[in-house]
N, C-alpha and C. Protein backbone atom coordinates (compact mmCIF):
# COMPACT_ATOMS: atom_id res chain seq x y z
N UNK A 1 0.35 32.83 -1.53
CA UNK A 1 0.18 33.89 -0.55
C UNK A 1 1.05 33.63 0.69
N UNK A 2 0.95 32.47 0.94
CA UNK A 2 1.67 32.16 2.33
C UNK A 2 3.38 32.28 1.91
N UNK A 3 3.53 31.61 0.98
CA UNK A 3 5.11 31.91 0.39
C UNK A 3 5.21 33.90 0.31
N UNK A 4 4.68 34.44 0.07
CA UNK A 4 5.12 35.43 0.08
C UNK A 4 5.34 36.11 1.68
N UNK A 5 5.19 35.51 2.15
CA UNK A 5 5.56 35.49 3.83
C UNK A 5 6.75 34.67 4.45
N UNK A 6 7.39 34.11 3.13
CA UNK A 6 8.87 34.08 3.51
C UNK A 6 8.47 32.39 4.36
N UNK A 7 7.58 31.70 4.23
CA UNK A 7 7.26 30.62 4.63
C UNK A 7 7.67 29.37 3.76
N UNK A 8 8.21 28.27 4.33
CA UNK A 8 8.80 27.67 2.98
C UNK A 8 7.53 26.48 3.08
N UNK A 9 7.80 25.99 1.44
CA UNK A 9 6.56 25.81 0.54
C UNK A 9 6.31 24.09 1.31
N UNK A 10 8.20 23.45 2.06
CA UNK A 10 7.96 22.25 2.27
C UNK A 10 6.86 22.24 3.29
N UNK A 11 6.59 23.32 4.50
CA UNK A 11 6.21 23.45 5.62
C UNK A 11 4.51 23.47 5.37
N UNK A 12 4.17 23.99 4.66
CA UNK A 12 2.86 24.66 3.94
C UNK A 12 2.02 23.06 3.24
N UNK A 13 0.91 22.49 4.07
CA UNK A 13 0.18 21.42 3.58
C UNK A 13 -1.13 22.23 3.16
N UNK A 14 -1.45 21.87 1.92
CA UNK A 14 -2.76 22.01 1.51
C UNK A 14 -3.76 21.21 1.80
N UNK A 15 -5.50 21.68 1.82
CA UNK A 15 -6.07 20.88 2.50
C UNK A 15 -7.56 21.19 1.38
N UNK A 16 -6.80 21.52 0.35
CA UNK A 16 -7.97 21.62 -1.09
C UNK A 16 -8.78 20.19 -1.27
N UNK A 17 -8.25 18.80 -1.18
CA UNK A 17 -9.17 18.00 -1.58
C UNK A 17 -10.52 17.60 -0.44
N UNK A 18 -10.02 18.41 0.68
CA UNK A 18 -11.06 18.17 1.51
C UNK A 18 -12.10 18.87 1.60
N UNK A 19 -13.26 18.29 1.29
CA UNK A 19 -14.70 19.11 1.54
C UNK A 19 -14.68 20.10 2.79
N UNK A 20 -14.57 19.31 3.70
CA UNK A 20 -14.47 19.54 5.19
C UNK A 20 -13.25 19.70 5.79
N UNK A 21 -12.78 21.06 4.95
CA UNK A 21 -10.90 20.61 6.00
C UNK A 21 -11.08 21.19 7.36
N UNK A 22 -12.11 21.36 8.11
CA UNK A 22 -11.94 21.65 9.34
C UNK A 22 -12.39 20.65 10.10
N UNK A 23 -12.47 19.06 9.45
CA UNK A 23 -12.36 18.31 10.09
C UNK A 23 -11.08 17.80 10.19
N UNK A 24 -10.62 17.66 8.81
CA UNK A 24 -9.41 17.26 8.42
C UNK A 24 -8.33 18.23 9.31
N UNK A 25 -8.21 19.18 9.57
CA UNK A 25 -7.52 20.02 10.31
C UNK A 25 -7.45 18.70 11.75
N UNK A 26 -8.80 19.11 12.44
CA UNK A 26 -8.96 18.82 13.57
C UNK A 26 -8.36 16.95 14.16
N UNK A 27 -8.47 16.20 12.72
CA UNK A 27 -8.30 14.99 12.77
C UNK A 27 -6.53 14.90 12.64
N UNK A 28 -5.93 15.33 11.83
CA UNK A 28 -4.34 15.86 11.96
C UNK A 28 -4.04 16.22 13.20
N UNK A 29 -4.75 17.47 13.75
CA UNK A 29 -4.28 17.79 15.16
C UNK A 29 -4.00 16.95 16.67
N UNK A 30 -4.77 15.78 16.19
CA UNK A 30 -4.75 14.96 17.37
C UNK A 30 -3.55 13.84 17.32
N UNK A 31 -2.53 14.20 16.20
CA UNK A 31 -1.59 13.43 16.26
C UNK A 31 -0.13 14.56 16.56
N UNK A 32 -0.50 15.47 16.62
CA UNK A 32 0.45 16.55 16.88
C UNK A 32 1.91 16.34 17.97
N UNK A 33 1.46 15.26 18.96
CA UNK A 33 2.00 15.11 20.23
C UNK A 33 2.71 13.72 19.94
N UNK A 34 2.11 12.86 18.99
CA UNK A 34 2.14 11.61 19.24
C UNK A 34 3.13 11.11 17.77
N UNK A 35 2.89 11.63 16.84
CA UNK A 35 3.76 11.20 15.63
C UNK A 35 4.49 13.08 15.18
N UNK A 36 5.78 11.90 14.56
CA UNK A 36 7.04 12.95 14.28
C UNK A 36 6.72 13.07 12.68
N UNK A 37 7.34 14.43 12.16
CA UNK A 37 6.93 14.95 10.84
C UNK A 37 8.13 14.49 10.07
N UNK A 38 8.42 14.37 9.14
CA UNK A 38 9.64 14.56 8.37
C UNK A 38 9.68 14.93 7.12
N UNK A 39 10.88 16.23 6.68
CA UNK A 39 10.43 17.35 5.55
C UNK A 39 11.41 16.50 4.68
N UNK A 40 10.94 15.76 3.64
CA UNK A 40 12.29 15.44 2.53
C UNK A 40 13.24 16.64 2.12
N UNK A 41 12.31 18.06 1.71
CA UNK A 41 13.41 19.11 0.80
C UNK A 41 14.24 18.95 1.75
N UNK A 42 14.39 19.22 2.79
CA UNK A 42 15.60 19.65 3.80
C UNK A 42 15.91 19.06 4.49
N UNK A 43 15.65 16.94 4.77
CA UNK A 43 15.97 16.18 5.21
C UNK A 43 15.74 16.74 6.82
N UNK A 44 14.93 16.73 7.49
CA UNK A 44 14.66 17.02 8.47
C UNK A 44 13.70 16.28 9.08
N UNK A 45 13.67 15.79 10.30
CA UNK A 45 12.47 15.27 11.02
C UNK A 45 12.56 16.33 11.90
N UNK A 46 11.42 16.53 12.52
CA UNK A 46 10.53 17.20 13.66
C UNK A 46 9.58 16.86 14.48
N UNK A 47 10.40 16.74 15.86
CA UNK A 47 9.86 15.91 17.08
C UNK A 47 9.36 16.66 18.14
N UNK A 48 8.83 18.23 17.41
CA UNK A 48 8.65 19.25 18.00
C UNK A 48 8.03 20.33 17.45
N UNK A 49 6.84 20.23 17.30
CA UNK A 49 6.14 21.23 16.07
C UNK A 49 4.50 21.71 16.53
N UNK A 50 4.61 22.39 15.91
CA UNK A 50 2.88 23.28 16.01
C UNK A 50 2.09 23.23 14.66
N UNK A 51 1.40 23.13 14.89
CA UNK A 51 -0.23 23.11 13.36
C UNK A 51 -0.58 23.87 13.37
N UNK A 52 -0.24 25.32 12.73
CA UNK A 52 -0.58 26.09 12.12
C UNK A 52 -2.02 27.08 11.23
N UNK A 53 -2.86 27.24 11.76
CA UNK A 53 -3.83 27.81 10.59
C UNK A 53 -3.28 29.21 10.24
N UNK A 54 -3.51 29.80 9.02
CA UNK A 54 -2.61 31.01 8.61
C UNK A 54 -4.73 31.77 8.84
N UNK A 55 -4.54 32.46 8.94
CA UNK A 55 -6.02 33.46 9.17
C UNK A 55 -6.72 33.68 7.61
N UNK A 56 -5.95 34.13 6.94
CA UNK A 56 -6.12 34.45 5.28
C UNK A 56 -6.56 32.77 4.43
N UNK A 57 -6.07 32.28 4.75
CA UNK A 57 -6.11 31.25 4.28
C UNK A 57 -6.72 29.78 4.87
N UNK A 58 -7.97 29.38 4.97
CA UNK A 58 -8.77 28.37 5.51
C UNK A 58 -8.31 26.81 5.00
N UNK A 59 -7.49 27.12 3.57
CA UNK A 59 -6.99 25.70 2.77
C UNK A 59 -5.85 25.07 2.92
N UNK A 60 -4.87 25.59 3.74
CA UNK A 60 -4.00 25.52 4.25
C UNK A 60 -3.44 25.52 5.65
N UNK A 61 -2.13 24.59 5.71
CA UNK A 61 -2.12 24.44 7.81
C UNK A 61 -0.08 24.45 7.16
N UNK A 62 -0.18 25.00 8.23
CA UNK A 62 1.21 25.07 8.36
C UNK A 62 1.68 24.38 9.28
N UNK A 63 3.20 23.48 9.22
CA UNK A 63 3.76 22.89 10.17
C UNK A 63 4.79 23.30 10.41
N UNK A 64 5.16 23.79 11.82
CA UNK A 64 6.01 24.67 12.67
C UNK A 64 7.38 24.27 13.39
N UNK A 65 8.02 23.70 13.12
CA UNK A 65 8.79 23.17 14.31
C UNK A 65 9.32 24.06 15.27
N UNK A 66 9.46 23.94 16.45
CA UNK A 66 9.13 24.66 17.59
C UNK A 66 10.42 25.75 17.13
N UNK A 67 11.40 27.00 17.35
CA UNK A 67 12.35 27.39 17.23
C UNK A 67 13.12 27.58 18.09
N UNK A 68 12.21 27.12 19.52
CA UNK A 68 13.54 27.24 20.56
C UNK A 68 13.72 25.72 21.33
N UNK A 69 13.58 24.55 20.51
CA UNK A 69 13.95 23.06 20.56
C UNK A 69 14.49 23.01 19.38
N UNK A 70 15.49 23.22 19.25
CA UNK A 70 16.43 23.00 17.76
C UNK A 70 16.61 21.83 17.93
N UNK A 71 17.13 21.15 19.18
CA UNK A 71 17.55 19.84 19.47
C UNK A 71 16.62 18.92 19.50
N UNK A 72 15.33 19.32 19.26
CA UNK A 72 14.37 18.31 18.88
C UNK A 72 14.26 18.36 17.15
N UNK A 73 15.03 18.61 16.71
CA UNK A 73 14.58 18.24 14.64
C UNK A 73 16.54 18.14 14.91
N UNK A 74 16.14 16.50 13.99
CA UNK A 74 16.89 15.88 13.91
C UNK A 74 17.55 15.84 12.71
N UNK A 75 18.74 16.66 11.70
CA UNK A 75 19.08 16.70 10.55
C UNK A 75 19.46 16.00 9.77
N UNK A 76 19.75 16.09 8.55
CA UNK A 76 20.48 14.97 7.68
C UNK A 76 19.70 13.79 7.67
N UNK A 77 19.07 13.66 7.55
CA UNK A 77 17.76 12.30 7.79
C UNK A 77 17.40 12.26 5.93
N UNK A 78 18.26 11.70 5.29
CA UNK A 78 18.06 11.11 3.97
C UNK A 78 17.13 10.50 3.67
N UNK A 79 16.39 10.94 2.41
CA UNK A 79 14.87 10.62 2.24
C UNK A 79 14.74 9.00 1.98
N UNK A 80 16.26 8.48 1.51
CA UNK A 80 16.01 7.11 1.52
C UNK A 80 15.44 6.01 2.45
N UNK A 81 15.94 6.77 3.10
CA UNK A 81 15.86 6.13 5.07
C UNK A 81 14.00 5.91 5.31
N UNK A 82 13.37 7.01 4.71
CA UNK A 82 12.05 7.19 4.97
C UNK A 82 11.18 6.47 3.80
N UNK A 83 10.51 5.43 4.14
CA UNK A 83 9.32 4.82 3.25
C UNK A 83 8.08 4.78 3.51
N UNK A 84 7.46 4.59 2.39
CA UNK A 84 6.06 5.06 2.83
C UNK A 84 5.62 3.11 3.24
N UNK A 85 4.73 3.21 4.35
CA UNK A 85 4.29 2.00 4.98
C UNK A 85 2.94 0.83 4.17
N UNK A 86 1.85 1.88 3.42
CA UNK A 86 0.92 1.76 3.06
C UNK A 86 -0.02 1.55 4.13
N UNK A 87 0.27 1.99 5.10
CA UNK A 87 -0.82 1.55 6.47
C UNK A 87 -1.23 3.40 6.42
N UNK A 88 -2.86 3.20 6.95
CA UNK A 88 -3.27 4.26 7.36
C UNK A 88 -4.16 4.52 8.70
N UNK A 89 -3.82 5.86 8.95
CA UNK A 89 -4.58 5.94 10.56
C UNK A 89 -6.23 5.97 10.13
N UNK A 90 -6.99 5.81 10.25
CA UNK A 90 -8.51 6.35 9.85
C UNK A 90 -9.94 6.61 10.68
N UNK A 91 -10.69 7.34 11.23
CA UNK A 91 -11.12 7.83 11.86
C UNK A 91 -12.31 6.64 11.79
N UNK A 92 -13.03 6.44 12.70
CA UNK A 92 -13.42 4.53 13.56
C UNK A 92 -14.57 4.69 12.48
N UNK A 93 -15.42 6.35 12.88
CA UNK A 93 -17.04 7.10 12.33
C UNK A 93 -17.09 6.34 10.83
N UNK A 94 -15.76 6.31 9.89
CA UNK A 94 -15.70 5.30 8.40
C UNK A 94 -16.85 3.97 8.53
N UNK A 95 -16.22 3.37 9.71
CA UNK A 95 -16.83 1.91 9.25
C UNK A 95 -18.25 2.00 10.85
N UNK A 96 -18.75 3.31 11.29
CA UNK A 96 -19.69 3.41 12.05
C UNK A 96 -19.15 2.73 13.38
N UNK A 97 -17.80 3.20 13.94
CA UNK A 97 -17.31 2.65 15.05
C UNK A 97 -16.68 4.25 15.55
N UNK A 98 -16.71 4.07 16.96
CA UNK A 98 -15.66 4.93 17.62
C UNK A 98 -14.26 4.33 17.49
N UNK A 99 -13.22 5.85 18.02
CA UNK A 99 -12.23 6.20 17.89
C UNK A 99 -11.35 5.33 16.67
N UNK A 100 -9.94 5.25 16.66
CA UNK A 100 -8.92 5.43 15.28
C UNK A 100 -8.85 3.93 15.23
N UNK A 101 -8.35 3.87 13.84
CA UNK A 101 -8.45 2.54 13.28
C UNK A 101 -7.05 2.52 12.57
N UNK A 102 -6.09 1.43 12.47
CA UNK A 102 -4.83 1.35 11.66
C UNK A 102 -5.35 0.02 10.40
N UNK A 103 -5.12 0.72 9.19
CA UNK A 103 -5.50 -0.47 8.03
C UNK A 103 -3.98 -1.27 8.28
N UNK A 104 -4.30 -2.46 8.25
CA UNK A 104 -3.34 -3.23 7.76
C UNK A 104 -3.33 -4.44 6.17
N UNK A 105 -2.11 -4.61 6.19
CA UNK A 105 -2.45 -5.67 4.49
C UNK A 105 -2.31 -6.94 5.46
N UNK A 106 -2.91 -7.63 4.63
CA UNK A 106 -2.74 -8.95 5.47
C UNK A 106 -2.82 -10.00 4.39
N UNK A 107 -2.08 -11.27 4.34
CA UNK A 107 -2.51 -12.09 3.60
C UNK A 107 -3.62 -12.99 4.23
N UNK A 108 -4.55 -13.51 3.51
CA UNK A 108 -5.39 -14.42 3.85
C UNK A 108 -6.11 -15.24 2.46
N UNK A 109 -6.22 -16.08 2.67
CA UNK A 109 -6.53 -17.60 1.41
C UNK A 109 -5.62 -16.71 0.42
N UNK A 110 -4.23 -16.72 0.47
CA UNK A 110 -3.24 -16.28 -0.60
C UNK A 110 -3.51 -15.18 -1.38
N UNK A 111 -4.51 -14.29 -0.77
CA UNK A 111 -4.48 -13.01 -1.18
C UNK A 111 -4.67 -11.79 -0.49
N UNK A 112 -3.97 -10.29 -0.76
CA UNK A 112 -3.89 -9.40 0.16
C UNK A 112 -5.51 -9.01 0.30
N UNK A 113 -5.55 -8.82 1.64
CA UNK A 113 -6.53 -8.14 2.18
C UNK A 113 -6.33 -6.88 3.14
N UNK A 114 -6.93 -5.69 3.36
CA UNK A 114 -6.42 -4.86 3.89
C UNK A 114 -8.08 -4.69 4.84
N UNK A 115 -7.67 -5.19 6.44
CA UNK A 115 -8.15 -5.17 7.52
C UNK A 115 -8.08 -4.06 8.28
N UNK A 116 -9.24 -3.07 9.09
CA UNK A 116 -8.84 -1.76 10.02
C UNK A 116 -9.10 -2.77 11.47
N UNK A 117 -7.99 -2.18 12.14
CA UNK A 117 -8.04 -2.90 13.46
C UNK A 117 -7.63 -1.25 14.31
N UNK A 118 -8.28 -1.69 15.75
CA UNK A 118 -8.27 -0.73 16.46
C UNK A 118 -6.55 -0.23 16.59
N UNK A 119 -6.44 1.38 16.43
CA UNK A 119 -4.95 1.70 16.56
C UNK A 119 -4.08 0.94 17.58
N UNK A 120 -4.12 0.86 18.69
CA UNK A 120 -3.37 0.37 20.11
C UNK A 120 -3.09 -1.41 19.48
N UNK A 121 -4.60 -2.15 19.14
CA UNK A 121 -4.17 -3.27 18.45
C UNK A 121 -2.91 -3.22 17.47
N UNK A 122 -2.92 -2.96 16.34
CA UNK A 122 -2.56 -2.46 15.31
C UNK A 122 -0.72 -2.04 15.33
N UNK A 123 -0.83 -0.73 16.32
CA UNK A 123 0.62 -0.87 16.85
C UNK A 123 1.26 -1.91 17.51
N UNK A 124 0.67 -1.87 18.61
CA UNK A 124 0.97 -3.50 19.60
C UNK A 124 1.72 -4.85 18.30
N UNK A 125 0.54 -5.26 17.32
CA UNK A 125 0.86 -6.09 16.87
C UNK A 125 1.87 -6.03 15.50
N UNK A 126 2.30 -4.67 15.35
CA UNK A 126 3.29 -4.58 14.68
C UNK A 126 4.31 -3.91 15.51
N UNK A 127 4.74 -3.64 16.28
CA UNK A 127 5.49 -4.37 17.08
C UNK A 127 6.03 -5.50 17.40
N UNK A 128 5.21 -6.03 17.73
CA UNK A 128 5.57 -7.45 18.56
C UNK A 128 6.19 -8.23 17.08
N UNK A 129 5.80 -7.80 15.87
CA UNK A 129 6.23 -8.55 14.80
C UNK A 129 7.88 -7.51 14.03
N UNK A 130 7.79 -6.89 14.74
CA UNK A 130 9.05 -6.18 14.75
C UNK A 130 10.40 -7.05 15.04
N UNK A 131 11.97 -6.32 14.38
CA UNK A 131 13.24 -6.82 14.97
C UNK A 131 14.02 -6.07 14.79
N UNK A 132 14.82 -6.51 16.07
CA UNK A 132 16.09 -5.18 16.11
C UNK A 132 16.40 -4.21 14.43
N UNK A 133 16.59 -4.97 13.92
CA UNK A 133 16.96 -4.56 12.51
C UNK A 133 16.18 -3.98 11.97
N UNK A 134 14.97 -4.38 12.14
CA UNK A 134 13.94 -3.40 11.29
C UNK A 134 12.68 -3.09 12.24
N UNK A 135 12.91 -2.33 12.88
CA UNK A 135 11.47 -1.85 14.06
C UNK A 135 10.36 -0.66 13.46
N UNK A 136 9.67 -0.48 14.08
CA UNK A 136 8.36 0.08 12.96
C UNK A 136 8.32 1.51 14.17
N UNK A 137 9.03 2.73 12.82
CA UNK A 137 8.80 3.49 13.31
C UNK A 137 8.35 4.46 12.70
N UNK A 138 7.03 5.06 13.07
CA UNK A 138 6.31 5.65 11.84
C UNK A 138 6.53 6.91 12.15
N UNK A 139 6.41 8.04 10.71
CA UNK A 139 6.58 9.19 11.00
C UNK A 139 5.46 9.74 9.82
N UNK A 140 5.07 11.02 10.26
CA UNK A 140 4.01 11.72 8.64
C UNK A 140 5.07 12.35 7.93
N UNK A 141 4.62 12.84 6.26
CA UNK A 141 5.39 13.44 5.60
C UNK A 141 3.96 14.34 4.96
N UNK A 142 4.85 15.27 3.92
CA UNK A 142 3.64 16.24 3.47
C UNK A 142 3.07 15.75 2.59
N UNK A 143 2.07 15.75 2.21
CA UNK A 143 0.99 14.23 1.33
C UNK A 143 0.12 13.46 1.89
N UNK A 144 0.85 13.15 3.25
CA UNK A 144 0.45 11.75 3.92
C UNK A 144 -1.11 12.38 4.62
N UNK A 145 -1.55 12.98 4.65
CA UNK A 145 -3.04 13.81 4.97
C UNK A 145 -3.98 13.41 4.03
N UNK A 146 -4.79 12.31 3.97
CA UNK A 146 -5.59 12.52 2.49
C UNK A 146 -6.86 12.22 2.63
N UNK A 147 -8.12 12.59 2.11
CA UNK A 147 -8.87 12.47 1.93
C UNK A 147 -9.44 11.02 1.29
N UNK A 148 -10.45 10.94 1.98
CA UNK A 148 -11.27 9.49 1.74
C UNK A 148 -12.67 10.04 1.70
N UNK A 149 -13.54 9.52 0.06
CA UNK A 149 -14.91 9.80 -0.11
C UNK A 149 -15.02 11.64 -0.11
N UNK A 150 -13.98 12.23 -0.55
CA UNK A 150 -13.55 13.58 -0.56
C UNK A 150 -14.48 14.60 1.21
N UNK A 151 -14.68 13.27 2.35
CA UNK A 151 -14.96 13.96 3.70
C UNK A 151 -14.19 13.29 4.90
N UNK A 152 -13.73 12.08 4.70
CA UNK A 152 -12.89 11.59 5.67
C UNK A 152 -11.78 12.07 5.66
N UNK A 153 -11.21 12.36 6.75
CA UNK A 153 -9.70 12.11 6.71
C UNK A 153 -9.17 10.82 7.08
N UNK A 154 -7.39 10.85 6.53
CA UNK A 154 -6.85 9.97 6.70
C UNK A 154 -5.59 9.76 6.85
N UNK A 155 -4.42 9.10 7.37
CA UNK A 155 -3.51 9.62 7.84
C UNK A 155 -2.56 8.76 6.95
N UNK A 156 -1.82 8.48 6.38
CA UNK A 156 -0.72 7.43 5.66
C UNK A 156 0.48 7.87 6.25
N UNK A 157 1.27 6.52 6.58
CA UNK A 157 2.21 6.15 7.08
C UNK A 157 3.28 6.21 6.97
N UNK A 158 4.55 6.89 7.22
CA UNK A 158 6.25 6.22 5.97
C UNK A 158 6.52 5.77 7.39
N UNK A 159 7.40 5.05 6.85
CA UNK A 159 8.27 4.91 8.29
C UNK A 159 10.26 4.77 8.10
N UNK A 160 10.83 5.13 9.26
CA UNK A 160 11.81 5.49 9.42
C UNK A 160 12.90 3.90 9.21
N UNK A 161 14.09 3.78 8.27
CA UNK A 161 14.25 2.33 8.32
C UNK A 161 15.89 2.93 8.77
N UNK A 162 15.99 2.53 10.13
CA UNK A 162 17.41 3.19 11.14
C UNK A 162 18.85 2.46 10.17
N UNK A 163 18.86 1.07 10.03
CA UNK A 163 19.74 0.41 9.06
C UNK A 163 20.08 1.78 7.66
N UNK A 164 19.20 2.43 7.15
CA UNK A 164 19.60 3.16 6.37
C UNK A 164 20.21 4.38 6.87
N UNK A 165 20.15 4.86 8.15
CA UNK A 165 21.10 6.12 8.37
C UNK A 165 21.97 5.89 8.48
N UNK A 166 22.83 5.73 7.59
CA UNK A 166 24.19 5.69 7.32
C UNK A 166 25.09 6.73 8.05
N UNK A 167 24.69 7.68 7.63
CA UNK A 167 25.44 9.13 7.41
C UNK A 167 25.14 9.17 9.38
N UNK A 168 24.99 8.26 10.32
CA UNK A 168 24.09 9.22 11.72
C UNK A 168 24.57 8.13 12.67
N UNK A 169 25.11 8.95 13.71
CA UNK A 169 25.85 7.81 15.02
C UNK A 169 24.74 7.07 15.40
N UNK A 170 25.42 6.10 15.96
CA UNK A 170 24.43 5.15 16.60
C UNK A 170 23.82 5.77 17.65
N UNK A 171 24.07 7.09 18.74
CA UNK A 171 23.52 7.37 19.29
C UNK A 171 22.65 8.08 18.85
N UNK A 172 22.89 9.13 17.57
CA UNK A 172 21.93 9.64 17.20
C UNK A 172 20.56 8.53 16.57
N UNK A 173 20.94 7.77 16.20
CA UNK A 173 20.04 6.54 15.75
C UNK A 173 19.19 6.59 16.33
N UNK A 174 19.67 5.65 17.71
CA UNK A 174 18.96 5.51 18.95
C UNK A 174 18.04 6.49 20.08
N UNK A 175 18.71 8.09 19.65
CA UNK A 175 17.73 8.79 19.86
C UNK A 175 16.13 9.30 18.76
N UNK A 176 16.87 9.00 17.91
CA UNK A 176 15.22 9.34 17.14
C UNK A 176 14.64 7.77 17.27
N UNK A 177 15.07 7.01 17.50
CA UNK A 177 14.05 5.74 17.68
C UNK A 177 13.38 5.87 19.06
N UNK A 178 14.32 6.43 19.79
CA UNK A 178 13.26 6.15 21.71
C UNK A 178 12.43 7.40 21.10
N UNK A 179 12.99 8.30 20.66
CA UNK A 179 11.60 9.90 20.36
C UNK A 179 10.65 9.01 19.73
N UNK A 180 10.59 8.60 18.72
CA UNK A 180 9.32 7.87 18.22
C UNK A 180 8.79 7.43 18.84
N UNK A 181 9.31 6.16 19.55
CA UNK A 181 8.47 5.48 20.60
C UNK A 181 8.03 5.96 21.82
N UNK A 182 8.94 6.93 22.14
CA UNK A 182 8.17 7.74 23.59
C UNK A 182 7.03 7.72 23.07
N UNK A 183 6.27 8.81 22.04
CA UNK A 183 5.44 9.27 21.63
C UNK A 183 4.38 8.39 21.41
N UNK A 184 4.45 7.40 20.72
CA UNK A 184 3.84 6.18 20.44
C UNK A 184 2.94 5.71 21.71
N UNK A 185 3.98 5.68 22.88
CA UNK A 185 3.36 5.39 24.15
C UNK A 185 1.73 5.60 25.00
N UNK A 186 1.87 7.04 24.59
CA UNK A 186 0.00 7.12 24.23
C UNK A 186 -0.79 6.22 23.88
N UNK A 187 -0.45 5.44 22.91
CA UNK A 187 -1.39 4.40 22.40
C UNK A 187 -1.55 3.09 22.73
N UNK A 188 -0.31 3.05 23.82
CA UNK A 188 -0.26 1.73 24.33
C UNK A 188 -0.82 1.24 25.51
């Protein structure tokens, strides 16, 4: 339905596995300001966008990038460049705690364990374990929305690896890395 509105299909997230997608809506929305989108079909990031509800349609959210900040979506951004992190954002209410939680893997007695530590922790300390060469810069993609216990939401991670933009000046580099991190700044 929404495609027949001339809407393209990359833009268009479904929100069918969620019992409750008007939580799931609402839990997405609060990253709106703070993390950048990036569309593989059309190699695009977007550092400038709106969340969408279409009226007809309650199962679906559309993501907007603004149309009069062109200069905020950043092109040619090769899907190679973008990996998924396995870290997820997750709402605190999961483990009977307030506000957001970042899972991390961790080794411990020589085997992975995957720990939720408070978000601000979480960034902070991946960061600080960050290097020039490879800095942690996360962005959502369409998927990365998923359901946990088919009522949580949850947020999964790719992140941007700058060494792979080949094809993109160093200044352009360097501007989608400070956009990320501006944004990030919230949490710090």
């Amino acid at each position: 339905m929404l495609n027949d509105l001339g809407i393209p299909e990359h833009l268009i997230w479904k929100l069918d596995q969620f019992d409750n997608h008007k939580r799931a809506v609402n839990f997405i929305k609060q990253f709106q300001e703070t993390l950048c989108v990036y569309s593989a079909p059309v190699q695009q990031l977007y550092t400038n966008y709106d969340i969408s509800l279409p009226d007809d349609d309650d199962r679906s959210m559309i993501i907007l990038p603004n149309p009069y900040a062109y200069h905020d979506t950043f092109n040619s951004i090769g899907d190679h460049s973008v990996h998924a992190s396995g870290m997820y954002i997750v709402p605190g209410d999961l483990f009977g705690k307030e506000g957001l939680f970042l899972t991390l893997r961790l080794l411990k007695y020589g085997k992975r364990v995957i720990k939720p530590v408070p978000l601000k922790v979480g960034l902070w300390a991946l960061m600080k374990k960050e290097t020039k060469e490879v800095p942690f810069l996360p962005v959502i993609t369409k998927g990365d929305l998923r359901a946990f216990r088919k009522d949580f939401p949850c947020l999964h991670l790719h992140r941007i690896q700058p060494s792979k933009l080949v094809d993109r000046s160093p200044m352009e580099i360097k501007a989608i890395q400070k956009v990320i991190r501006d944004k990030l700044k919230v949490y710090m």
